[in-house]
PDB file of N, CA and C in Angstrom:
ATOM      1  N   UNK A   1       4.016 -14.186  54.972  1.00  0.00           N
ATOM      2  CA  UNK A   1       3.763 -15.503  54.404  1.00  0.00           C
ATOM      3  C   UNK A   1       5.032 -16.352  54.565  1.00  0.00           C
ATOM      4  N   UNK A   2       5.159 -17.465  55.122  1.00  0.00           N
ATOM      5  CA  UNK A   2       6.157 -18.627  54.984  1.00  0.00           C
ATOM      6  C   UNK A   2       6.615 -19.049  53.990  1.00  0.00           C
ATOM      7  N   UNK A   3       7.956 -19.475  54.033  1.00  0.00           N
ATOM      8  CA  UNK A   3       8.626 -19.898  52.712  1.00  0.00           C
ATOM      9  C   UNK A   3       8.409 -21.366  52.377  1.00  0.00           C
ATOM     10  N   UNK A   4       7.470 -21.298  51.068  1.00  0.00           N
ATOM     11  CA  UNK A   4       7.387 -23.353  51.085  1.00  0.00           C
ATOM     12  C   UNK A   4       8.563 -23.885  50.377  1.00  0.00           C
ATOM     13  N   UNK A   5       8.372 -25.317  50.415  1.00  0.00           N
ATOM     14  CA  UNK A   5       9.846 -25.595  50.486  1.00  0.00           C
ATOM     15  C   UNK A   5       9.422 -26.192  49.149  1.00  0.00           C
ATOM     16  N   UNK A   6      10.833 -26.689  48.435  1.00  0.00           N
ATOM     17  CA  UNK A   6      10.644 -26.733  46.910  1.00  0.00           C
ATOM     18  C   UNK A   6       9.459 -27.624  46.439  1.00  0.00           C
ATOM     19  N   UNK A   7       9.025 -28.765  47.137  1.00  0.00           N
ATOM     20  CA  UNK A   7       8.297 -29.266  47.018  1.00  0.00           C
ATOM     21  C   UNK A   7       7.177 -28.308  46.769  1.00  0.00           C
ATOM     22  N   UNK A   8       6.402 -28.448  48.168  1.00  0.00           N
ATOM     23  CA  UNK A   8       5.224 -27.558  48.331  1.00  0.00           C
ATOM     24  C   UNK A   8       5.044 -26.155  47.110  1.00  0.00           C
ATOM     25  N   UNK A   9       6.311 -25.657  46.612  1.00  0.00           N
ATOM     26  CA  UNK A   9       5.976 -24.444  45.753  1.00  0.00           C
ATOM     27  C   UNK A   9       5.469 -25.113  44.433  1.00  0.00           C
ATOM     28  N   UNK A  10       6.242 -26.436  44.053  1.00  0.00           N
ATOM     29  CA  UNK A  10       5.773 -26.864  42.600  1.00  0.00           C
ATOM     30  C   UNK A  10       4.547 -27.397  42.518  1.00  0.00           C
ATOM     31  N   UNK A  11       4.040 -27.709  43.855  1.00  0.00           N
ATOM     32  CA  UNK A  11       2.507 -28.252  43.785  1.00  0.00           C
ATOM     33  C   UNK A  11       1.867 -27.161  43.913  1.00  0.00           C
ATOM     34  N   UNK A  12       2.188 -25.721  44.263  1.00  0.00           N
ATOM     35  CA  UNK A  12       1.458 -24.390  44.271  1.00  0.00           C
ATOM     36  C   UNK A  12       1.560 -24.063  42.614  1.00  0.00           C
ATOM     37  N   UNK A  13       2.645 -24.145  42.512  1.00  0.00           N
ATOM     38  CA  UNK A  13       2.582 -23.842  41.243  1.00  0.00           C
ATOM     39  C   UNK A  13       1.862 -24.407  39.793  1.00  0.00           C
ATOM     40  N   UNK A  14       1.582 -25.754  40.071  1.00  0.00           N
ATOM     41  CA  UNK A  14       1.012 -26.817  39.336  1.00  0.00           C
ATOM     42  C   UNK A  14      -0.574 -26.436  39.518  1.00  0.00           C
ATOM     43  N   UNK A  15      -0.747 -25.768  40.846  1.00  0.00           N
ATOM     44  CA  UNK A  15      -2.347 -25.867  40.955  1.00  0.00           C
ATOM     45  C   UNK A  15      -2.789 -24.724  40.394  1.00  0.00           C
ATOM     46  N   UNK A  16      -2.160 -23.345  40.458  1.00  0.00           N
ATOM     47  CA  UNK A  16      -2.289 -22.136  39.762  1.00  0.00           C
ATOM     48  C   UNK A  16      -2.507 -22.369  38.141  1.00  0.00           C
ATOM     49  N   UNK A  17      -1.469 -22.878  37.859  1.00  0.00           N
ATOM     50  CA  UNK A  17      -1.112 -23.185  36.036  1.00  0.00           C
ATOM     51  C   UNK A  17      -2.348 -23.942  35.635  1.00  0.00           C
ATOM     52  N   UNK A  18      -3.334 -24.727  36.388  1.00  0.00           N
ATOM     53  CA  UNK A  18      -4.755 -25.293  36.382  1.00  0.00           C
ATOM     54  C   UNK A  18      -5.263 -24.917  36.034  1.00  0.00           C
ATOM     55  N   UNK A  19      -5.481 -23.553  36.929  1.00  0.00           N
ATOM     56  CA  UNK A  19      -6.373 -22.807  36.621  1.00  0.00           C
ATOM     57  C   UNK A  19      -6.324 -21.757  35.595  1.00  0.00           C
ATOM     58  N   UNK A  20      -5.381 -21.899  34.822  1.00  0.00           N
ATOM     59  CA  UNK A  20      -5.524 -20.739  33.454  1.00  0.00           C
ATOM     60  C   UNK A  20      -6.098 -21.080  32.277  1.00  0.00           C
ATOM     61  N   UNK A  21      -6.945 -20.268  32.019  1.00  0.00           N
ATOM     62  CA  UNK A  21      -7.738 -20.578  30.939  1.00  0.00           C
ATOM     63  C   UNK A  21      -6.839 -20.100  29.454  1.00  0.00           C
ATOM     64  N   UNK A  22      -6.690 -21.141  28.534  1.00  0.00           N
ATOM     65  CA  UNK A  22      -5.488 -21.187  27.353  1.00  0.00           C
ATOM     66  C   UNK A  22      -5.961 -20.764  26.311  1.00  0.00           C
ATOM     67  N   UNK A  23      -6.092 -20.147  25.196  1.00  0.00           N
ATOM     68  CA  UNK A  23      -6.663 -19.859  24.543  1.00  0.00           C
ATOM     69  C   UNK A  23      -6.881 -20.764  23.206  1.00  0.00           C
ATOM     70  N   UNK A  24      -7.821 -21.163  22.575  1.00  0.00           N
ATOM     71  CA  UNK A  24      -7.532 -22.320  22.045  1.00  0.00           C
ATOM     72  C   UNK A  24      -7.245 -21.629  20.292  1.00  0.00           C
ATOM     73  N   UNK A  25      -6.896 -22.644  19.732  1.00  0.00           N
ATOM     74  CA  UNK A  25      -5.529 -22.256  18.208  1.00  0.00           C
ATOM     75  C   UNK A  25      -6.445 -21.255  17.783  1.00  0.00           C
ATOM     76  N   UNK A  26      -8.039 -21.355  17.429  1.00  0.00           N
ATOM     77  CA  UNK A  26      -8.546 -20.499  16.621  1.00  0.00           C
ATOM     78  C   UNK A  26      -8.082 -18.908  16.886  1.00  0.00           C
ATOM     79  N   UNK A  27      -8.242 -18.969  18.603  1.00  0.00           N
ATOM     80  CA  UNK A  27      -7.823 -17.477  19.037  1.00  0.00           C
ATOM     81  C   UNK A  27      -6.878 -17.223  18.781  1.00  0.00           C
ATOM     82  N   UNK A  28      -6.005 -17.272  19.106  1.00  0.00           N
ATOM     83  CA  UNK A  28      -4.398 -17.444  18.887  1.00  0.00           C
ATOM     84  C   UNK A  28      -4.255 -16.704  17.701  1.00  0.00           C
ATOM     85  N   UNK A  29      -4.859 -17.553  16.541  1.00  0.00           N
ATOM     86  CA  UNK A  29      -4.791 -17.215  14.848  1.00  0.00           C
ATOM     87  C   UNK A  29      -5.245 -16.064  14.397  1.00  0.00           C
ATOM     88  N   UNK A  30      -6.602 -15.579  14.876  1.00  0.00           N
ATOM     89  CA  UNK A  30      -6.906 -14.853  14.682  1.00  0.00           C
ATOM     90  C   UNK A  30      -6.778 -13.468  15.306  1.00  0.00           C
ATOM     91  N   UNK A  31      -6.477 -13.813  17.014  1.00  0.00           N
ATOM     92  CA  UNK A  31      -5.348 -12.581  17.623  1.00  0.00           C
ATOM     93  C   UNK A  31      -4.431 -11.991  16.755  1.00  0.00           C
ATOM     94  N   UNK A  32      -3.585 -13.492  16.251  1.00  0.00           N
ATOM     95  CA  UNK A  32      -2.361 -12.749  15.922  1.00  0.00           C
ATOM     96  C   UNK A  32      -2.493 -12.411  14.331  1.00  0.00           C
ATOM     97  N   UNK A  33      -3.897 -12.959  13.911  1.00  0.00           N
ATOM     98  CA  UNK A  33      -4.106 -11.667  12.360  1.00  0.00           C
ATOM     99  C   UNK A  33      -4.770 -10.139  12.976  1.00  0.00           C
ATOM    100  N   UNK A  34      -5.496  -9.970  13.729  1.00  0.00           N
ATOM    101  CA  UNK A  34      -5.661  -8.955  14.276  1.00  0.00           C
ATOM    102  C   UNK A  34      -4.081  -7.892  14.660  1.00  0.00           C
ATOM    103  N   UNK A  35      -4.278  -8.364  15.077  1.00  0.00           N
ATOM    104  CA  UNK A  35      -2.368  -7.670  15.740  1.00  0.00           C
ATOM    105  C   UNK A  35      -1.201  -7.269  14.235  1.00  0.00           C
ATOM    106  N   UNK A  36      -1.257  -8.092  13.255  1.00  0.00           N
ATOM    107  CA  UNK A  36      -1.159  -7.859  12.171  1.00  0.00           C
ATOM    108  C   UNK A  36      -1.174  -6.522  11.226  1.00  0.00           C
ATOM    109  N   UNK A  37      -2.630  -6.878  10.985  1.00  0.00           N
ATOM    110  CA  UNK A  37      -3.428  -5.834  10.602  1.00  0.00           C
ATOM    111  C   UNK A  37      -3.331  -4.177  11.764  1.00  0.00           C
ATOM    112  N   UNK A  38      -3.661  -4.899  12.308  1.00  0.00           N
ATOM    113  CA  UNK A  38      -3.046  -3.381  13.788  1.00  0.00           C
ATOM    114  C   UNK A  38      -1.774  -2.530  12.893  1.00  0.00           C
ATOM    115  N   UNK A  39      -0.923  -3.811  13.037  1.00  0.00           N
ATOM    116  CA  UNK A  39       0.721  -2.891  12.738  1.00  0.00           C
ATOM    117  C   UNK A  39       0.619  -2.246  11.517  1.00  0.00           C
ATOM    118  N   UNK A  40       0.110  -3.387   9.746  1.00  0.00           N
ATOM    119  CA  UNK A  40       0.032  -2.534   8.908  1.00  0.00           C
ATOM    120  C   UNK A  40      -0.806  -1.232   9.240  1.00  0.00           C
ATOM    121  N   UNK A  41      -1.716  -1.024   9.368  1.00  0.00           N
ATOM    122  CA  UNK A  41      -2.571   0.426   9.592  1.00  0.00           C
ATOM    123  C   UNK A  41      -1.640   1.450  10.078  1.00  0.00           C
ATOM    124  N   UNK A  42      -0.917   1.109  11.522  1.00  0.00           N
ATOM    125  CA  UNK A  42      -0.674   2.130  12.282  1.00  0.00           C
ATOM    126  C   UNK A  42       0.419   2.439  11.564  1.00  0.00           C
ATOM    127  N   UNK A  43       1.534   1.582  10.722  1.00  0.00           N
ATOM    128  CA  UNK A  43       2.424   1.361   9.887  1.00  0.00           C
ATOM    129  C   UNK A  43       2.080   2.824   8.544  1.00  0.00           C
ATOM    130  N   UNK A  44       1.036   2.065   8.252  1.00  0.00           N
ATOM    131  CA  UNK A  44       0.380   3.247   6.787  1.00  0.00           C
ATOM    132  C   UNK A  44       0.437   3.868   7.355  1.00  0.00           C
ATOM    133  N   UNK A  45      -0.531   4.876   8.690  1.00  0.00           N
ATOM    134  CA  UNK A  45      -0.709   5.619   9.145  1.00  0.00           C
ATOM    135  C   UNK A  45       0.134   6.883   9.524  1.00  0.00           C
ATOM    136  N   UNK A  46       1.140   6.318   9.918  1.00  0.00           N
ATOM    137  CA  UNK A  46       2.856   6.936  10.028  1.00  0.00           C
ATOM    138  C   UNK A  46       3.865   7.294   9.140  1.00  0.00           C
ATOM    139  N   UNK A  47       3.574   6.442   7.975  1.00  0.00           N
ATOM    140  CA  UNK A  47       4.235   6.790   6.571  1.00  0.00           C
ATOM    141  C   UNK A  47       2.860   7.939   5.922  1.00  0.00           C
ATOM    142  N   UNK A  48       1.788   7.982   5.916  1.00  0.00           N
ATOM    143  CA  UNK A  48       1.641   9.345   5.611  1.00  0.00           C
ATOM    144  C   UNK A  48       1.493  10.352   5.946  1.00  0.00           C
ATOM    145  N   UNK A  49       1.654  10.398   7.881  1.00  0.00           N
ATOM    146  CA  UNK A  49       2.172  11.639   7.852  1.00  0.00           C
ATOM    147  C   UNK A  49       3.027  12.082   7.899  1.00  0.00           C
ATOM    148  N   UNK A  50       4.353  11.258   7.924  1.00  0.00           N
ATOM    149  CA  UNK A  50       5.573  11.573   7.558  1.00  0.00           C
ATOM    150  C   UNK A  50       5.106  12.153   6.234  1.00  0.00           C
ATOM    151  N   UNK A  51       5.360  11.481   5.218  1.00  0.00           N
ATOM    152  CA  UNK A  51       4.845  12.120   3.763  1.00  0.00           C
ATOM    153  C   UNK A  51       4.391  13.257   3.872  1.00  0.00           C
ATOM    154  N   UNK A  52       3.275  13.332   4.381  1.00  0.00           N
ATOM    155  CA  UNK A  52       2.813  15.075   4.235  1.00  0.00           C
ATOM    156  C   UNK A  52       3.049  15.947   4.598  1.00  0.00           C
ATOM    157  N   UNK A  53       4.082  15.675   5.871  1.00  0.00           N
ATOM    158  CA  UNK A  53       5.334  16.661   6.732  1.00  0.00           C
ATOM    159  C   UNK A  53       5.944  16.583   6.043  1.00  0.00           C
ATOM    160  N   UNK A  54       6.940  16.130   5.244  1.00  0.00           N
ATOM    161  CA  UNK A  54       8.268  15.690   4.514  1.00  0.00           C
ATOM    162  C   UNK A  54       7.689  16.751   3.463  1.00  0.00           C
ATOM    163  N   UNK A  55       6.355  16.372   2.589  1.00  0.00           N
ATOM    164  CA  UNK A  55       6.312  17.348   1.218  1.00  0.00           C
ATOM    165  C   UNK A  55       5.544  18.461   1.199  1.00  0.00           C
ATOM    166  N   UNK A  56       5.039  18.861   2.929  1.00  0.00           N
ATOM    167  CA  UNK A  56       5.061  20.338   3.080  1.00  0.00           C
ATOM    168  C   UNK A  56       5.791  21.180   3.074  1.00  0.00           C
ATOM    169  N   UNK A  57       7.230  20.446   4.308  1.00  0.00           N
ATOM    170  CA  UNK A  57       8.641  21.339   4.407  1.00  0.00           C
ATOM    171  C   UNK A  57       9.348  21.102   3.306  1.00  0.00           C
ATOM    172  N   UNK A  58       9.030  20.440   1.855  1.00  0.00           N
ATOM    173  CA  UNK A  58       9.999  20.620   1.066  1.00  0.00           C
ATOM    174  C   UNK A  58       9.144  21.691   0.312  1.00  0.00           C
ATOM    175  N   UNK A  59       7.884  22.314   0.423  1.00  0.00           N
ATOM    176  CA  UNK A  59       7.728  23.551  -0.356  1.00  0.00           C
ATOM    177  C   UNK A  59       7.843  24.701   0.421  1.00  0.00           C
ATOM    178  N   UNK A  60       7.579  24.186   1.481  1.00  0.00           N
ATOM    179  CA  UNK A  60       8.391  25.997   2.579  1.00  0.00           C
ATOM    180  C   UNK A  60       9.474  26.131   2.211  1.00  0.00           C
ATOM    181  N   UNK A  61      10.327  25.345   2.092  1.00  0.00           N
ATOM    182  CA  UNK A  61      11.799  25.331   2.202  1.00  0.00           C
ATOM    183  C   UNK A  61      12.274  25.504   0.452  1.00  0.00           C
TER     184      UNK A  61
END
């Protein structure tokens, strides 16, 4: 492929960036409460099994 010259790349580039579909605020909002909620869970999820490793080996031990 040929190298376009600065011109020609920003009008490649302008025509690509066209075509992306953006997600509009609602998504966004609610992605990023989803994603949220993700972390607390996996968050809980990890603190109890730490916990139940932690207060098994403290009665083996």
């Amino acid at each position: 492929m040929a190298k376009a010259n600065p011109l020609q790349f920003i009008q490649q580039v302008r025509g690509e960036v066209s075509k992306v579909v953006w997600p509009t605020r609602r998504e966004v909002i609610l992605t990023s409460i989803m994603v949220f909620v993700m972390a607390m869970l996996t968050a809980a999820f990890f603190f109890l099994v730490d916990f139940t490793i932690r207060t098994g080996l403290g009665f083996v031990i």
